[in-house]
C-alpha atoms as a PDB file:
ATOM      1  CA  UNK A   1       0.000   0.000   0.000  1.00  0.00           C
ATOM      2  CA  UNK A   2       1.884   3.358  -0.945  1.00  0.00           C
ATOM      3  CA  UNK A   3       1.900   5.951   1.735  1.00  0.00           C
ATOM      4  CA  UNK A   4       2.064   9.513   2.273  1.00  0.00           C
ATOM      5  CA  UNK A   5       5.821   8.675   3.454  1.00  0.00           C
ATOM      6  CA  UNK A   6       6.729   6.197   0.176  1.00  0.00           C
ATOM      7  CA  UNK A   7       3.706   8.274  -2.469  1.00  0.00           C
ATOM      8  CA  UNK A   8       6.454   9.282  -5.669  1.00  0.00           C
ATOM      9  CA  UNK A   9       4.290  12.335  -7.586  1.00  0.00           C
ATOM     10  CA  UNK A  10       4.833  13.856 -10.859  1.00  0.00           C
ATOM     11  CA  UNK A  11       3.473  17.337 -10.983  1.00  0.00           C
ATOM     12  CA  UNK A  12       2.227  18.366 -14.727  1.00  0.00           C
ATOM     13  CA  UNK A  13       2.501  22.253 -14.557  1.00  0.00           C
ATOM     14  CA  UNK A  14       5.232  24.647 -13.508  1.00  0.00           C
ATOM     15  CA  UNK A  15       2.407  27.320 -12.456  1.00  0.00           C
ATOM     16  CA  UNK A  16       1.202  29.052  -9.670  1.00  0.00           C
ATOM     17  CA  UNK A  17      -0.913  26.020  -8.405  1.00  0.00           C
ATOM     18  CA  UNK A  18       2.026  23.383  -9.929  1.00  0.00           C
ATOM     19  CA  UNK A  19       4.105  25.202  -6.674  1.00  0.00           C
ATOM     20  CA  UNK A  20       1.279  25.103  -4.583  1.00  0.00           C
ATOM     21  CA  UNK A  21       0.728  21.404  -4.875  1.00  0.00           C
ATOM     22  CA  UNK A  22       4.972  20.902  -4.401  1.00  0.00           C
ATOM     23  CA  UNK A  23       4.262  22.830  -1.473  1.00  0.00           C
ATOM     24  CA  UNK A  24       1.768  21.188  -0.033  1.00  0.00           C
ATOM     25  CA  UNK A  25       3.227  17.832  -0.955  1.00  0.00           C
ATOM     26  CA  UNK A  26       6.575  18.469   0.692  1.00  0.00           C
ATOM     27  CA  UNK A  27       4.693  19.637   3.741  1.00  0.00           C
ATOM     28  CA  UNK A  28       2.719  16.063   3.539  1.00  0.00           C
ATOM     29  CA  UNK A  29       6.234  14.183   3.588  1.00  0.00           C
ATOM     30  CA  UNK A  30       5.705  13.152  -0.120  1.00  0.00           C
ATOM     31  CA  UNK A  31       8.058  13.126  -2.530  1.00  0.00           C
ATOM     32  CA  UNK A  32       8.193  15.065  -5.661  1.00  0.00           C
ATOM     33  CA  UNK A  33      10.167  13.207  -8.054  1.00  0.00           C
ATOM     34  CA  UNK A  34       8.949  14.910 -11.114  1.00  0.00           C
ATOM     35  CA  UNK A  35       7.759  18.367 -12.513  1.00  0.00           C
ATOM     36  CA  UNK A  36       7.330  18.800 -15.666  1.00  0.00           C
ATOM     37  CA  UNK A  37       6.552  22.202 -17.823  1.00  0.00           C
ATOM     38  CA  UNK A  38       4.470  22.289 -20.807  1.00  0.00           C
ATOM     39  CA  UNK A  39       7.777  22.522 -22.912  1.00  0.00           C
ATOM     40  CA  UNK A  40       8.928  19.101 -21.264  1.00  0.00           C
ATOM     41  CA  UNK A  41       5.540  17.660 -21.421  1.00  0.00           C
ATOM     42  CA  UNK A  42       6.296  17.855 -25.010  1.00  0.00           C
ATOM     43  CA  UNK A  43       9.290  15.789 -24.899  1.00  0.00           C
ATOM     44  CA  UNK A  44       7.399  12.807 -25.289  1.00  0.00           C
ATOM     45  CA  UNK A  45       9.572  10.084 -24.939  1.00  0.00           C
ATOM     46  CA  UNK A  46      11.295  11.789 -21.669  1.00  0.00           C
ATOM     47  CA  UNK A  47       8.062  12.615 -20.550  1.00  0.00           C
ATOM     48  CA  UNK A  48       6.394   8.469 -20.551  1.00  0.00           C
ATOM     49  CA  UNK A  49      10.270   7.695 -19.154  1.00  0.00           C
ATOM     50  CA  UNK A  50       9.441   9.941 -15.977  1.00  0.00           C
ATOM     51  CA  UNK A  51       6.352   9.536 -15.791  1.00  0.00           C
ATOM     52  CA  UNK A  52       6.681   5.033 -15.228  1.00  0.00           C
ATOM     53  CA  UNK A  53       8.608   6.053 -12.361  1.00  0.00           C
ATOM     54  CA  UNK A  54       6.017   7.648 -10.079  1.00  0.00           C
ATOM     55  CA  UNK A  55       2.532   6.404  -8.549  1.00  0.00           C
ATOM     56  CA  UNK A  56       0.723   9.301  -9.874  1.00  0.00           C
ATOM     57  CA  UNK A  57       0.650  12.631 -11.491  1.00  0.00           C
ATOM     58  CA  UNK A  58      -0.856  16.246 -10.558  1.00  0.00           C
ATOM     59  CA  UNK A  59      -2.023  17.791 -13.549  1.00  0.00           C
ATOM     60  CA  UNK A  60      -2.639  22.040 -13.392  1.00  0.00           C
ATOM     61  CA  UNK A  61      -1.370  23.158 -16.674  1.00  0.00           C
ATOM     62  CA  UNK A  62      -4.087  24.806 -19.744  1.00  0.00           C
ATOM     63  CA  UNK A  63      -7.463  23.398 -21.100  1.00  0.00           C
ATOM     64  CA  UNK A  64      -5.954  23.025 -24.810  1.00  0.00           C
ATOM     65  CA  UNK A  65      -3.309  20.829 -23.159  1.00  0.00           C
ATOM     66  CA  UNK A  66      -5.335  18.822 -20.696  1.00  0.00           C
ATOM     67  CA  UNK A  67      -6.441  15.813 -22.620  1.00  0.00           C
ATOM     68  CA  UNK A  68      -3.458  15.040 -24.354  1.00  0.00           C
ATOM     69  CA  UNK A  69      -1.360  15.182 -20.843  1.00  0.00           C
ATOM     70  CA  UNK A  70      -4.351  12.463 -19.682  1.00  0.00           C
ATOM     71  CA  UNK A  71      -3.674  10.946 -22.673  1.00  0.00           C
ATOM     72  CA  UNK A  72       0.880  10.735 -22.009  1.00  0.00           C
ATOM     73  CA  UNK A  73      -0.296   9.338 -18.329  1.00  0.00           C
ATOM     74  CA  UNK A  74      -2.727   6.914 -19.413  1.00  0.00           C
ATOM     75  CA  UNK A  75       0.107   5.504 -21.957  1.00  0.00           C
ATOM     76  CA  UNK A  76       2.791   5.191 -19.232  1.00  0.00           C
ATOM     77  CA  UNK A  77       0.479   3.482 -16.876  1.00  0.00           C
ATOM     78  CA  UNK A  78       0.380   6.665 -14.624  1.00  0.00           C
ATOM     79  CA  UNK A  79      -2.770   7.569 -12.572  1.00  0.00           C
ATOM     80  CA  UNK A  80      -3.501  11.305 -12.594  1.00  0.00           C
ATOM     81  CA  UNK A  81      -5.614  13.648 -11.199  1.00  0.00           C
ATOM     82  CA  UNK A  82      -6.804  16.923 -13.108  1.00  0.00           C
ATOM     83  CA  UNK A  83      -7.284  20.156 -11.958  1.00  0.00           C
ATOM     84  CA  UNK A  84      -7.224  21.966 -15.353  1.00  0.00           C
ATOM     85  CA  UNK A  85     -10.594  23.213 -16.494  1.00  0.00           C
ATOM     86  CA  UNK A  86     -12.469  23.867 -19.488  1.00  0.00           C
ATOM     87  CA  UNK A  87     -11.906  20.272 -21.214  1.00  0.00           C
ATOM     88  CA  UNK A  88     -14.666  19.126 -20.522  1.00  0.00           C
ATOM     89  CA  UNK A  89     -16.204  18.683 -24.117  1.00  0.00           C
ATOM     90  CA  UNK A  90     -13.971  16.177 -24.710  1.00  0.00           C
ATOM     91  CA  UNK A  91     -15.044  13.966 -21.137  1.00  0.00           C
ATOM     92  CA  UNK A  92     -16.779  11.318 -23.018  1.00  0.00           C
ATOM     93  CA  UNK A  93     -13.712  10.706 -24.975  1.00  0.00           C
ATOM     94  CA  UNK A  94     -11.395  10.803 -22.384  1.00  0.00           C
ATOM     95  CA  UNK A  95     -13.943   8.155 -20.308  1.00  0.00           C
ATOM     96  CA  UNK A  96     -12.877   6.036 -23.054  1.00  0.00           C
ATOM     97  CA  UNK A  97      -9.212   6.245 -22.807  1.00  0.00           C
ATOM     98  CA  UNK A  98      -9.247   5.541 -19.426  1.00  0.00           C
ATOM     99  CA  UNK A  99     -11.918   1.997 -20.094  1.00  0.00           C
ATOM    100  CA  UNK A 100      -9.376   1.017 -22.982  1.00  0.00           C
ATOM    101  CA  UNK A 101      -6.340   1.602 -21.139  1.00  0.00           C
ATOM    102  CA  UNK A 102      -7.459   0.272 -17.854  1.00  0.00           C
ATOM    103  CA  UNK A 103      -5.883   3.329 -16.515  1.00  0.00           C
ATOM    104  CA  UNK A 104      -7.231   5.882 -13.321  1.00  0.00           C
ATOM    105  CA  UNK A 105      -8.508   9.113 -13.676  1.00  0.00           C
ATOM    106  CA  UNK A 106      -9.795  11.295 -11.200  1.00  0.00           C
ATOM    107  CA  UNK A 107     -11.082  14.430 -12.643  1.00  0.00           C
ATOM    108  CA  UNK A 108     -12.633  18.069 -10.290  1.00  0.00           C
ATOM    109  CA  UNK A 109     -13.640  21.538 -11.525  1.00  0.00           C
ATOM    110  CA  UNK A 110     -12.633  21.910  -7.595  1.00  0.00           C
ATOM    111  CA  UNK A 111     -10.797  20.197  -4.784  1.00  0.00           C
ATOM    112  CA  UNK A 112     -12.177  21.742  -1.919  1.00  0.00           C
ATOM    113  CA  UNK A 113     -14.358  20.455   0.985  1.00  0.00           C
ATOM    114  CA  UNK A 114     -16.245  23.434   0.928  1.00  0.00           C
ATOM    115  CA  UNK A 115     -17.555  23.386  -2.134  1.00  0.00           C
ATOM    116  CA  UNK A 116     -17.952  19.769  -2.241  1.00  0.00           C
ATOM    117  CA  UNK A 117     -20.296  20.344   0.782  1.00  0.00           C
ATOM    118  CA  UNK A 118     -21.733  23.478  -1.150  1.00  0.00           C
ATOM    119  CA  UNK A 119     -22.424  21.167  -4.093  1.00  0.00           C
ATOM    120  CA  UNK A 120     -24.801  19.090  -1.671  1.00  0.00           C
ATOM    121  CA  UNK A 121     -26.301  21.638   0.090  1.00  0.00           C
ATOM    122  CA  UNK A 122     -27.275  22.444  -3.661  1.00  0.00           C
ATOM    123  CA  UNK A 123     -28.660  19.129  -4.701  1.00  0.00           C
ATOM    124  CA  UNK A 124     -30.732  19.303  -1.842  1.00  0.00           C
ATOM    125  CA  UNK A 125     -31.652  22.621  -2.065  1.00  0.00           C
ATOM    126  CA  UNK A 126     -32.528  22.132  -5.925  1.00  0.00           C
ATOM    127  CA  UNK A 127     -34.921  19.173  -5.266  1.00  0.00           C
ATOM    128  CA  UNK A 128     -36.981  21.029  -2.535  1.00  0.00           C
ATOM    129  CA  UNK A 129     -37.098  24.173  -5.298  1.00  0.00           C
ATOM    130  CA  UNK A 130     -38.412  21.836  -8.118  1.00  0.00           C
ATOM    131  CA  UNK A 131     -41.913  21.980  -6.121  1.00  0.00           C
ATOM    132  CA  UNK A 132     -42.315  25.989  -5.188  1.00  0.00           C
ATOM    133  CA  UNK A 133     -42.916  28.701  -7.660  1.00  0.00           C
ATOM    134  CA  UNK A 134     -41.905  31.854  -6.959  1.00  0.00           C
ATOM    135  CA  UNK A 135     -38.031  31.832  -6.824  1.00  0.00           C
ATOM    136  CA  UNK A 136     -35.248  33.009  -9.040  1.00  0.00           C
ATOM    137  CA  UNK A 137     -31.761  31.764  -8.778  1.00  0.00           C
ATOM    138  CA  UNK A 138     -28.553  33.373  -9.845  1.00  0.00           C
ATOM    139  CA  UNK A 139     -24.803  32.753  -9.311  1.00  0.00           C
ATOM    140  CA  UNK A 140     -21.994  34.545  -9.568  1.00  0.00           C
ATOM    141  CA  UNK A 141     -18.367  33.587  -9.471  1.00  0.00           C
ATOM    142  CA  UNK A 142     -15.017  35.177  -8.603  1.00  0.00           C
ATOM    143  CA  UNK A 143     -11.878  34.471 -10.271  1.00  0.00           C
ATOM    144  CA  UNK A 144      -8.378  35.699 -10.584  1.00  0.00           C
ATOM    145  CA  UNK A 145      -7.684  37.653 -13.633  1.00  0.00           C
ATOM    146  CA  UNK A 146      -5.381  35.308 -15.380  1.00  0.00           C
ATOM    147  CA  UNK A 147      -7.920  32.621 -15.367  1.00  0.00           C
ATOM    148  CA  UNK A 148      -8.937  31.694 -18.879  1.00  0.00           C
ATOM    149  CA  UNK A 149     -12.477  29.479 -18.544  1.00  0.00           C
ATOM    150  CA  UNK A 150     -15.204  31.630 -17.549  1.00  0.00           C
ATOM    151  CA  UNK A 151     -17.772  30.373 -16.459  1.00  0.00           C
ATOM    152  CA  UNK A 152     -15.222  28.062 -14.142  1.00  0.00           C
ATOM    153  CA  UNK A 153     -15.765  24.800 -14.385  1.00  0.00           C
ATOM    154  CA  UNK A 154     -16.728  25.118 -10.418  1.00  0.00           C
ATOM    155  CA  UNK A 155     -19.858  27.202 -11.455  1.00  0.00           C
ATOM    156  CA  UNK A 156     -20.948  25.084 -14.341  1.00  0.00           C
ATOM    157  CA  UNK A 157     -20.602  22.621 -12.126  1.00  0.00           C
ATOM    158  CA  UNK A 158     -22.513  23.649  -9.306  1.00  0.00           C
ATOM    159  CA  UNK A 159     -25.105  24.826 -11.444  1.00  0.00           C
ATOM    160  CA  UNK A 160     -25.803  21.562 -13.121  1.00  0.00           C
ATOM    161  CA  UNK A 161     -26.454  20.129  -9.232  1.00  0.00           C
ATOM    162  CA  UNK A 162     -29.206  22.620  -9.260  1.00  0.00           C
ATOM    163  CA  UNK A 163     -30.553  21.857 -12.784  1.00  0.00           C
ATOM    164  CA  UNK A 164     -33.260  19.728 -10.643  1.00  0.00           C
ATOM    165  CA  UNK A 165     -34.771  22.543  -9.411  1.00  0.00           C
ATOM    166  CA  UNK A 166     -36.398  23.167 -13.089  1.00  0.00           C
ATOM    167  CA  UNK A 167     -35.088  27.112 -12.951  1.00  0.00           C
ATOM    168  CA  UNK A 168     -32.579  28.563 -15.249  1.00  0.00           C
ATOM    169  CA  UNK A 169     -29.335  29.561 -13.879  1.00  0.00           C
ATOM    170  CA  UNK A 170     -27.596  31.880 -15.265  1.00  0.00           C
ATOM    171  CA  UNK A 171     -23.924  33.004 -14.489  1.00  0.00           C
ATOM    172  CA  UNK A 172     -22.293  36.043 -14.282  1.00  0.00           C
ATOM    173  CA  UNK A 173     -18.409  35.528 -14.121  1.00  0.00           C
ATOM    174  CA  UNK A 174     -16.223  38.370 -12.809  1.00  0.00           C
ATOM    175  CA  UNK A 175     -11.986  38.358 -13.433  1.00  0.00           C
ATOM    176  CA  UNK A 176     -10.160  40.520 -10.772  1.00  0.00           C
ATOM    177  CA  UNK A 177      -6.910  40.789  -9.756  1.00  0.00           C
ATOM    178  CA  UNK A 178      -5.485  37.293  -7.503  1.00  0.00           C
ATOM    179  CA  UNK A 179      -9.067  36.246  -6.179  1.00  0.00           C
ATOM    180  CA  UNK A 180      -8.655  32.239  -5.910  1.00  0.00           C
ATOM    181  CA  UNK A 181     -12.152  31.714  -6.075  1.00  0.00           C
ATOM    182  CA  UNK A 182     -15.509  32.812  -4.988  1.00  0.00           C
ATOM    183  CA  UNK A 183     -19.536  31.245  -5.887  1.00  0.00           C
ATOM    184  CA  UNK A 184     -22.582  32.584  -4.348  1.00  0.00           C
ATOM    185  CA  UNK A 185     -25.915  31.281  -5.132  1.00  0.00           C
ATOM    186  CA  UNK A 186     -28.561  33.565  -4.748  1.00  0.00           C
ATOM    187  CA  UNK A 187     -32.033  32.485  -4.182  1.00  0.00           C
ATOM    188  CA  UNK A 188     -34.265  34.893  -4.711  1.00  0.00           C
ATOM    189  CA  UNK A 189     -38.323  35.132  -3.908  1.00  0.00           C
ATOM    190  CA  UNK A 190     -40.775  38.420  -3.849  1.00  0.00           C
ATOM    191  CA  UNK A 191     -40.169  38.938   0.414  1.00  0.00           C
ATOM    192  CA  UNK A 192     -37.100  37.436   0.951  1.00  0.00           C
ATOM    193  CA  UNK A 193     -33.419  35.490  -0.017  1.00  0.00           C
ATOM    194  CA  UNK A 194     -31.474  32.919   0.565  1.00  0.00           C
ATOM    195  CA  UNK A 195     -28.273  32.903   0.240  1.00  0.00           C
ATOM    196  CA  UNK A 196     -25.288  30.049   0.030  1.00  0.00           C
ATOM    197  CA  UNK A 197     -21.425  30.667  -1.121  1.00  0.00           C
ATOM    198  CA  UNK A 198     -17.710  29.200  -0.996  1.00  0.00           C
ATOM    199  CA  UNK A 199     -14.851  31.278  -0.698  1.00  0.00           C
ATOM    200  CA  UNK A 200     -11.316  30.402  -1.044  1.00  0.00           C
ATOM    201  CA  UNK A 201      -8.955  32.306   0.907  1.00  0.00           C
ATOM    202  CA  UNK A 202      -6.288  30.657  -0.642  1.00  0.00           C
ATOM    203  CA  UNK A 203      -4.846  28.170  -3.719  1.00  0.00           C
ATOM    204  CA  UNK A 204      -3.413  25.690  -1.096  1.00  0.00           C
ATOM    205  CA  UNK A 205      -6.987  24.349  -0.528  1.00  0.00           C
ATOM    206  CA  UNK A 206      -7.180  23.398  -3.915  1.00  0.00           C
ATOM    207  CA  UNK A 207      -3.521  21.811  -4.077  1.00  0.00           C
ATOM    208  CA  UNK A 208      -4.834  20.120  -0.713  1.00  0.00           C
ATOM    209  CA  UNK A 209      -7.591  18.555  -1.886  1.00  0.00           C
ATOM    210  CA  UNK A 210      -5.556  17.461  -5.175  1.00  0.00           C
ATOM    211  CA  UNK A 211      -2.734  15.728  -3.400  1.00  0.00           C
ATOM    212  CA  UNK A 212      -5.597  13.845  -1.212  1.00  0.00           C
ATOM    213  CA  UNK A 213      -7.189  12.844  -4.279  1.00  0.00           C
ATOM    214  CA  UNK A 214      -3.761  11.728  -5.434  1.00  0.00           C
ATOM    215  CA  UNK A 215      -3.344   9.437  -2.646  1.00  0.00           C
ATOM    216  CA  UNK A 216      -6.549   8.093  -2.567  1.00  0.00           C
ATOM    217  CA  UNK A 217      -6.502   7.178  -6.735  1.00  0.00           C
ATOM    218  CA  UNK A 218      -3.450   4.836  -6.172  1.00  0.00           C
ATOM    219  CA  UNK A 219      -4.265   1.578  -6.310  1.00  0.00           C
ATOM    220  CA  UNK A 220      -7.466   1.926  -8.419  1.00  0.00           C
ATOM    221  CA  UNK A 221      -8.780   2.062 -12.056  1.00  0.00           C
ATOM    222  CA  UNK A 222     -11.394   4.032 -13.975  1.00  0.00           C
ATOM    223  CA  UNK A 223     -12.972   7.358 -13.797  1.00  0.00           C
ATOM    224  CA  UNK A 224     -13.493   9.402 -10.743  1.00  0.00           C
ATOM    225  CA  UNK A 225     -14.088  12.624  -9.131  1.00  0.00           C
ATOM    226  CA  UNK A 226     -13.638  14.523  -6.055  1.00  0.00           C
ATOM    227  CA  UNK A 227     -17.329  12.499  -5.253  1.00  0.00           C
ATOM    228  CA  UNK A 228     -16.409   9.280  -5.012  1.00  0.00           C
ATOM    229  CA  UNK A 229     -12.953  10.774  -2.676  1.00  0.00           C
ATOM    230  CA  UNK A 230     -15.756  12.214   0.023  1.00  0.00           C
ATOM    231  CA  UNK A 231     -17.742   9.324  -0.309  1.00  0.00           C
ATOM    232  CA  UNK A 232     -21.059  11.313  -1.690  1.00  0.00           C
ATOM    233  CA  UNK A 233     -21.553   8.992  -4.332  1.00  0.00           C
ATOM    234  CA  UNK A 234     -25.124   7.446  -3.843  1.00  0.00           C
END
């Protein structure tokens, strides 16, 4: 059984939340025997040679490089989590990868407790709004300016949870300055409003959560998400 103390990772991503997840993963007591740019992603051959010697892989790079980083893992028998966004067209195809490779994939728009505990306050909250009229909902989300996906996949996420309501939900996506990440839900009737939100008040929760989903995708094949790490699947 590989352990926090004997876990080898390969981090995919050289960026802000690459460093975060080293950080977090030297703090952990796990060793980081690999990071790889985008530049020595591309180095194919070196790439599937690093990447046979680890357990898993950490992958925070772009959405136009996602799938075909899945793809280098699933060929050298790596499991690897995603935190890259805004791939998600191309899920059903990836799904197939994994079944034909009998790799492990285990895939989040967001690694967080908090908004894994959002999302089912949500569900809930969207199947108890499917029988009352009289309600709008809205959300909004928060990002740092460099992010590229807007709506985040965290928001599209959260919003398909409350697709049982029967409402539309639209979106409004703001970029500013370094915010890691902020949703609010607003539920909104003639006399009154309720309102539920996740703030991040900083990137290490997400490189947290990641490197716990790391550790708990060793050993295992197929397709997961941060779900099935929290034990909310039904």
């Amino acid at each position: 059984m590989v352990t926090e103390g004997t876990l080898r990772l390969a981090i995919l991503g050289a960026g802000r939340m690459g460093r975060e997840v080293e950080a977090i993963a030297h703090a952990r007591g796990i060793e980081v025997a690999v990071i790889m740019d985008l530049e020595e992603v591309a180095q194919r051959e070196d790439a599937l040679a690093a990447l046979r010697e680890v357990d898993v892989a950490i992958e925070f790079t772009e959405p136009d490089a996602a799938v075909g980083n899945i793809q280098l893992c699933l060929e050298a028998g790596c499991p690897i989590v995603v935190g890259t966004t805004g791939w998600y067209q191309s899920l059903d195809h990836v799904c197939q990868m994994v079944a034909e490779s009998g790799g492990a994939l285990l895939w989040a728009p967001n690694f967080s407790t908090g908004v894994a505990l959002l999302r089912a306050l949500l569900d809930h909250a969207g199947k108890l709004l499917s029988g009352i009229e009289g309600f709008e909902i809205h959300m909004t989300e928060t990002h740092h300016a460099a992010k590229k996906d807007a709506p985040s996949g965290t928001a599209l996420h959260l919003a398909e949870t409350l697709g049982t309501s029967g409402h539309e939900i639209p979106i409004t996506s703001v970029r500013l300055g370094q915010v890691p990440g902020q949703h609010t839900v607003h539920i909104d009737g003639a006399y009154e409003q309720v309102v539920l939100s996740h703030e991040a008040r900083t990137r290490g929760v997400f490189a947290d959560g990641a490197v716990t989903a790391a550790m708990w995708l060793t050993g295992r094949t197929g397709v997961f998400t941060m779900d099935d790490v929290m034990g909310l699947v039904q």
